[in-house]
Protein backbone atom coordinates (compact mmCIF):
# COMPACT_ATOMS: atom_id res chain seq x y z
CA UNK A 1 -69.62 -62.54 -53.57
CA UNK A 2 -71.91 -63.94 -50.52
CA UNK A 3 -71.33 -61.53 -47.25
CA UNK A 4 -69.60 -63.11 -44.82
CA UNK A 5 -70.04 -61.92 -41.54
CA UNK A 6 -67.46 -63.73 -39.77
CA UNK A 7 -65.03 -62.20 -42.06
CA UNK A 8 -65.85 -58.37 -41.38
CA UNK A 9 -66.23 -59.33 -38.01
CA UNK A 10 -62.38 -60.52 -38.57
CA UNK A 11 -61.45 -58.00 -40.48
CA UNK A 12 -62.74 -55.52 -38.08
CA UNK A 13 -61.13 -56.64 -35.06
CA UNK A 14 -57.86 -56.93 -36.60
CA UNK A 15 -58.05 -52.45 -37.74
CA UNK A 16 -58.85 -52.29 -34.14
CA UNK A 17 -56.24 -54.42 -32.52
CA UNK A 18 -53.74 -52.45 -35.24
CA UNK A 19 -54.88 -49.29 -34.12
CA UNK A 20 -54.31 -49.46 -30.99
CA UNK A 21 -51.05 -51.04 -31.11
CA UNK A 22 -49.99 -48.04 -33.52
CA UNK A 23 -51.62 -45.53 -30.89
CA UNK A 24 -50.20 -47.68 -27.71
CA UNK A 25 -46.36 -47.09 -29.50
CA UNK A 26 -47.32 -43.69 -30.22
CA UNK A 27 -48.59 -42.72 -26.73
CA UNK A 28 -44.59 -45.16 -24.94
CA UNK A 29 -42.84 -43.12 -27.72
CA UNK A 30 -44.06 -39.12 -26.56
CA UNK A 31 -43.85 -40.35 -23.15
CA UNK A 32 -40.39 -41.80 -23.41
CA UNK A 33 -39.26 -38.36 -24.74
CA UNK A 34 -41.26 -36.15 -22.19
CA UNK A 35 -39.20 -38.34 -19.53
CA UNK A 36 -36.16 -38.32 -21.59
CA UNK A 37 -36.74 -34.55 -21.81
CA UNK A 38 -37.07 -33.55 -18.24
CA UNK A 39 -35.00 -36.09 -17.01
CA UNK A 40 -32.23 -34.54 -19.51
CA UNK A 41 -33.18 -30.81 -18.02
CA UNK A 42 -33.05 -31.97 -14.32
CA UNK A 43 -29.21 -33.07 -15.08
CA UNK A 44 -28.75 -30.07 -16.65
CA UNK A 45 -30.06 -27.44 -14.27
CA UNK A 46 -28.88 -29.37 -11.68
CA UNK A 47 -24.90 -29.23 -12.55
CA UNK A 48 -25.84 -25.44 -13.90
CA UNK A 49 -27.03 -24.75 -10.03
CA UNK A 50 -23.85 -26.40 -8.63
CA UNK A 51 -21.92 -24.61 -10.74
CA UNK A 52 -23.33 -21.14 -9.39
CA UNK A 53 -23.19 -22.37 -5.91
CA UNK A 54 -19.46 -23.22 -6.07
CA UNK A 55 -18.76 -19.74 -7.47
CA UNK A 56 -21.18 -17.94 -5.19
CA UNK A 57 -19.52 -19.64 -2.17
CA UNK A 58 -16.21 -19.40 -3.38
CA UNK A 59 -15.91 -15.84 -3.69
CA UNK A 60 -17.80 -15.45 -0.28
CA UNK A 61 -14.87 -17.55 1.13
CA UNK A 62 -12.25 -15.05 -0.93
CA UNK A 63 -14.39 -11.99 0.64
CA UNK A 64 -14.50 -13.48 4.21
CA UNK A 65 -10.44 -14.45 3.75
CA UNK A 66 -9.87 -10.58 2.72
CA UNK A 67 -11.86 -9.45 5.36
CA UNK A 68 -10.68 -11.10 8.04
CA UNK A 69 -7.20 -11.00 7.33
CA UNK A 70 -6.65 -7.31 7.04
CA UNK A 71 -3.19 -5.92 7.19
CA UNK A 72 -0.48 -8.82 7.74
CA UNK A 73 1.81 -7.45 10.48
CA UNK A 74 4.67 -9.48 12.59
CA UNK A 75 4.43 -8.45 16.43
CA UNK A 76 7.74 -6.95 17.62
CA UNK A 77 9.49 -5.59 20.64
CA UNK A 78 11.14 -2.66 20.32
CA UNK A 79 14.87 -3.24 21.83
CA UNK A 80 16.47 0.12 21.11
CA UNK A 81 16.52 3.25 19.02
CA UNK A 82 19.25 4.06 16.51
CA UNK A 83 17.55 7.57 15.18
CA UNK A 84 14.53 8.92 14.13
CA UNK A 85 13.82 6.31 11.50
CA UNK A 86 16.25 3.13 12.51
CA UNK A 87 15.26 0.98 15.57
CA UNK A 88 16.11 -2.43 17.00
CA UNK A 89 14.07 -5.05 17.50
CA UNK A 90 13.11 -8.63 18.79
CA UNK A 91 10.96 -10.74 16.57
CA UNK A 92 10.39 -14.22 17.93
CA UNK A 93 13.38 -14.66 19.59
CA UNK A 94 15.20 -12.91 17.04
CA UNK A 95 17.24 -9.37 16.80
CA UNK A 96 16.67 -7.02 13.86
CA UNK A 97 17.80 -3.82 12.83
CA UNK A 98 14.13 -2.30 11.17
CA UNK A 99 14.61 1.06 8.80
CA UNK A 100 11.16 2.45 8.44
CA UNK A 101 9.54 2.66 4.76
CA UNK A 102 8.78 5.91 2.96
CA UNK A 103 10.15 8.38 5.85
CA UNK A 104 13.47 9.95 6.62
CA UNK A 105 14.46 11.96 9.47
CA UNK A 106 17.26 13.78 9.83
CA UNK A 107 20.76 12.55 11.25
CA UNK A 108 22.24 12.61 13.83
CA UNK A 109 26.07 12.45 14.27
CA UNK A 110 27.87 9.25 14.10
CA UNK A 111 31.53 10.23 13.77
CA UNK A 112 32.49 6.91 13.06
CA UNK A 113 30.81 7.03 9.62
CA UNK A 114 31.06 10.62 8.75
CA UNK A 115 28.05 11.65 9.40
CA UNK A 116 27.33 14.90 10.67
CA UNK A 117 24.42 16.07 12.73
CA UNK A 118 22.01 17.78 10.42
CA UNK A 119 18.73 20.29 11.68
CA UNK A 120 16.48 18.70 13.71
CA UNK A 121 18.43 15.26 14.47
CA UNK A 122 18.26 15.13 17.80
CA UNK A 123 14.63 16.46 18.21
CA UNK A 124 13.49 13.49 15.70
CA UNK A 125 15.65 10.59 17.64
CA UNK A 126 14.30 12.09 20.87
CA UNK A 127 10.91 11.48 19.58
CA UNK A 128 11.68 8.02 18.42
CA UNK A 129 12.83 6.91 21.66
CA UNK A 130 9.78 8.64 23.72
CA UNK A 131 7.40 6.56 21.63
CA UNK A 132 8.62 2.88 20.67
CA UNK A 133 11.77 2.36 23.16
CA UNK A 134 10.43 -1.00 25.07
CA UNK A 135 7.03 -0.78 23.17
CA UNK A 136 5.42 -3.88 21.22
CA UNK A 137 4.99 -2.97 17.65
CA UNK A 138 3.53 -4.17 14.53
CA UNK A 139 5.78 -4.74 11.37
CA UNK A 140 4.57 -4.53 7.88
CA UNK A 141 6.64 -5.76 4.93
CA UNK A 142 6.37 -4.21 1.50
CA UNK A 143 7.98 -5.80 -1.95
CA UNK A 144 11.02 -5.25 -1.02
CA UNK A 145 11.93 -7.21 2.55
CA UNK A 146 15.72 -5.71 3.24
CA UNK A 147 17.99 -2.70 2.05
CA UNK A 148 21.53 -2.70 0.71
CA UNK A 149 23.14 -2.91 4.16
CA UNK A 150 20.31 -6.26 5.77
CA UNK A 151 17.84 -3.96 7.42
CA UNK A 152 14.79 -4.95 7.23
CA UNK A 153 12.21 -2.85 5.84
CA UNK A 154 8.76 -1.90 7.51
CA UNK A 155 5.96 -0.07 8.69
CA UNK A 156 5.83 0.18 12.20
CA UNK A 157 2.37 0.16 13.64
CA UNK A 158 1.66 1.08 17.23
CA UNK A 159 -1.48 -1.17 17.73
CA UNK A 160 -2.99 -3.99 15.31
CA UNK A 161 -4.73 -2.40 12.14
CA UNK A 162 -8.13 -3.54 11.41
CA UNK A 163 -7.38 -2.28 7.51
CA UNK A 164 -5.08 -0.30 5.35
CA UNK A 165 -7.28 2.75 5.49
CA UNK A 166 -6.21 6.08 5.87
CA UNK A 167 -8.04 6.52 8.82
CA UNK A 168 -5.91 3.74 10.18
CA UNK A 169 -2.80 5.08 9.02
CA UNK A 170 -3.40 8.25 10.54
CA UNK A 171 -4.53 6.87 13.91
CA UNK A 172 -1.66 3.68 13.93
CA UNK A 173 1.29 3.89 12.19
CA UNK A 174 4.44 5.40 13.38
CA UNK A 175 5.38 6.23 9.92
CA UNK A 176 2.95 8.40 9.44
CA UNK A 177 3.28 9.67 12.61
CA UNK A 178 6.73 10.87 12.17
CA UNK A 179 4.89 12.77 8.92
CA UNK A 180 2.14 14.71 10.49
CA UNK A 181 4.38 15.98 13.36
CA UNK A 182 7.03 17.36 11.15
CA UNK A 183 9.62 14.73 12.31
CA UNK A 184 10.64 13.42 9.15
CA UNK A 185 10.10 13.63 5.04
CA UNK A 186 8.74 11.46 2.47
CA UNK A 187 11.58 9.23 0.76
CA UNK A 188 10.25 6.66 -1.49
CA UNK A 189 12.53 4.11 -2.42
CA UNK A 190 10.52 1.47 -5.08
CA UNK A 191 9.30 -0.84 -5.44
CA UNK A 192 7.82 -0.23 -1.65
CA UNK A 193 5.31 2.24 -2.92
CA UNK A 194 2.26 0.96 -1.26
CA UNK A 195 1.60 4.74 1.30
CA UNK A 196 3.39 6.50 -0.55
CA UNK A 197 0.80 9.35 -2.54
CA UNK A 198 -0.68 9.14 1.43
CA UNK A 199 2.97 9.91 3.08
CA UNK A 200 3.09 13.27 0.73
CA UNK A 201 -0.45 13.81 1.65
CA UNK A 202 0.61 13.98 5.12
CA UNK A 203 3.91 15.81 4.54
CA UNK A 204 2.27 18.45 2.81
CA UNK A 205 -0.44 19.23 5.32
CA UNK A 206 2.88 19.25 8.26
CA UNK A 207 4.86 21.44 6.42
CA UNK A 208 1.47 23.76 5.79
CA UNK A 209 0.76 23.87 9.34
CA UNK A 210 4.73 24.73 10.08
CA UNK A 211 4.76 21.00 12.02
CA UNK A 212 8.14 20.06 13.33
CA UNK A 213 11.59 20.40 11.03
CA UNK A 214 8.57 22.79 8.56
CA UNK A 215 8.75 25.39 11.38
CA UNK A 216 12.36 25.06 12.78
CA UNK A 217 14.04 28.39 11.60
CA UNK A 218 17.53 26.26 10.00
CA UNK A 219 20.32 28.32 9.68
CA UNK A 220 23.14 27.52 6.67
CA UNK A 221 26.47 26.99 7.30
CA UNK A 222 28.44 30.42 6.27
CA UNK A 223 30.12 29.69 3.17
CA UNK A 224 29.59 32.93 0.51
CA UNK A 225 26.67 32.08 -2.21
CA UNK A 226 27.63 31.66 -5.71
CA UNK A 227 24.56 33.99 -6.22
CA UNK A 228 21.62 35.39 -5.02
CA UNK A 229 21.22 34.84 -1.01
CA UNK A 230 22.67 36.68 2.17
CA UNK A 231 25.56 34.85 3.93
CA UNK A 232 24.32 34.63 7.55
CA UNK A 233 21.00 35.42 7.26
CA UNK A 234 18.43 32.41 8.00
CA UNK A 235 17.92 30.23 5.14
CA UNK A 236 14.71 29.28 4.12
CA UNK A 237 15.88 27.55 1.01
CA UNK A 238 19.13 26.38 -0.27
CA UNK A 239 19.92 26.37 -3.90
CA UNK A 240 22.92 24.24 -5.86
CA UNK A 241 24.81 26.78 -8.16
CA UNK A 242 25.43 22.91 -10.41
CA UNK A 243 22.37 21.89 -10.55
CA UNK A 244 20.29 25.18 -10.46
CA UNK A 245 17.86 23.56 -8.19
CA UNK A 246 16.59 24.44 -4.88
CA UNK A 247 15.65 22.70 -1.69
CA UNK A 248 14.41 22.94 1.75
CA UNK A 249 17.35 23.14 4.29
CA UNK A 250 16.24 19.80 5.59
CA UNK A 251 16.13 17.88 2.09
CA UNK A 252 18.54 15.00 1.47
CA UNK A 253 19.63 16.25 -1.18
CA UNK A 254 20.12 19.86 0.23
CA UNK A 255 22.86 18.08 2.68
CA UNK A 256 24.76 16.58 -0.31
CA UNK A 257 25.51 20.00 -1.66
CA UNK A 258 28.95 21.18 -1.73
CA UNK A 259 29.96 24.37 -0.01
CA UNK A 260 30.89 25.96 -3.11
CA UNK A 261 28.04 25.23 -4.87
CA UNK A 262 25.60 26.37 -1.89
CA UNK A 263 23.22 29.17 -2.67
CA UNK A 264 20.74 30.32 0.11
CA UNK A 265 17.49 32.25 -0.51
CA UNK A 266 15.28 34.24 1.90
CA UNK A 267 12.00 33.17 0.01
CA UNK A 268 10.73 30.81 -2.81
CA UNK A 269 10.36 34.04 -5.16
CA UNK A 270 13.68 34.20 -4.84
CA UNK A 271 15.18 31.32 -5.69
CA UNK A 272 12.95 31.14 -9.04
CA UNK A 273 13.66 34.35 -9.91
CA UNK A 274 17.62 33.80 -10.03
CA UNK A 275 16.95 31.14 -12.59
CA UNK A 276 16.34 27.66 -10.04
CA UNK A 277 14.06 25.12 -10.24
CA UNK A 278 12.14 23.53 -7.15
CA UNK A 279 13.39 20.31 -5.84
CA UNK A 280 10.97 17.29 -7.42
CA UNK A 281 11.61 15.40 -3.44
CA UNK A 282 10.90 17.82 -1.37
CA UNK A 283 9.13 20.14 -3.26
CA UNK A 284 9.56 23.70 -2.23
């Protein structure tokens, strides 16, 4: 067959014009997926960047709520004093008859209910009075917001707490107050538990240091023990013959003992030895 240049020439430029067209799709096709492919992980590490944002900055918000809302307290003006641990007060306008949370002090007489005056009554009310009559407190409301009988339920804070700590407790709240000074006893009453392991805390070091009703020689009524005990003599616990357990002379539950069933002991000794077991409340 005769060469025919114009024909390889033809031929020629047709490989070329197909290679290049293959190698032109190739070289659209890689860089349609590069740009596919970052454009896809810009998206993507974009709305994964958001995401961490709006978590960072939504627990800083929760952090800087937390912070900056500390203890929530209702300002008050203290109206009057009922006793140790009962008060009257004004709260926008408003009168209130407050019982204060975790503490009890003891009574003081109110014939009209049958109450008699019990050791250390008087000194506790007295206190009461000296420190919040006229004052402007701070109420803070547990779980439960009222007793049995519409009182509301709080801790009383002298000035504004900047937290719940125990150094704040110590230095601000009457409550605790009435503790460390001997004035009054732990009486938790759930479900408004939040002080209370700190209220025995306190207790415990006020009755070590003989603070208050701890140190107040008490002396029992006269009835004859059951067993074990002096009549007369000062009491420094009292037993229940039903029971078989014993109590400081202050305890609630020490004042709800029937004459006949009264025991007094000189010493703690004593009271275990004659078979009694220590009070779980007041804890002898």
């Amino acid at each position: 067959m005769p060469y025919d240049r114009s024909f390889v020439r033809l031929k020629v430029m047709l490989l070329v014009f197909a290679f290049c067209l293959a190698l032109a799709g190739c070289t659209d096709g890689s860089s349609a997926g590069t740009v596919k492919q970052q454009a896809s992980g810009i998206t993507a590490g974009a709305a994964q960047h958001q995401a961490v944002s709006a978590v960072s900055e939504s627990t800083n918000q929760q952090n800087t709520s937390a912070a900056g809302e500390g203890v929530k307290v209702v300002p008050a003006a203290v109206t009057s004093v009922v006793d140790g641990d009962t008060l009257h007060v004004k709260i926008n306008g408003r009168e209130e008859k407050v019982r204060l949370i975790g503490v009890n002090t003891p009574e003081i007489a109110h014939p009209d209910l049958g109450i008699k005056e019990q050791p250390y009554g008087k000194e506790a009310a007295a206190y009461t009075q000296k420190r919040l009559a006229g004052k402007k407190v701070y109420l803070e409301l547990d779980v439960g917001e009222r007793d049995k009988y519409g009182r509301l339920l709080a801790y009383v804070w002298l000035d504004k707490p900047a937290n719940d700590s125990e150094t704040e407790v110590r230095a601000k709240m009457y409550n605790a107050e009435l503790l460390l000074n001997g004035y009054a006893q732990v009486m938790t009453v759930p479900p408004n538990i939040k002080y209370a392991d700190l209220f025995v805390k306190l207790q415990k070091e006020a009755r070590e240091a003989g603070k208050g009703l701890w140190g107040a020689a008490v002396t029992a009524p006269t009835p004859a023990p059951a067993s074990g005990g002096k009549s007369g003599s000062v009491a420094k616990y009292i037993g229940n013959s039903s029971s078989k357990k014993f109590h400081y002379p202050d305890c609630q539950w020490a004042q709800k003992i029937s004459p006949r069933n009264r025991v007094e002991f000189i010493s703690r000794e004593e009271a275990i030895n004659a078979g009694y077991r220590p009070c779980k409340v007041c804890q002898p």
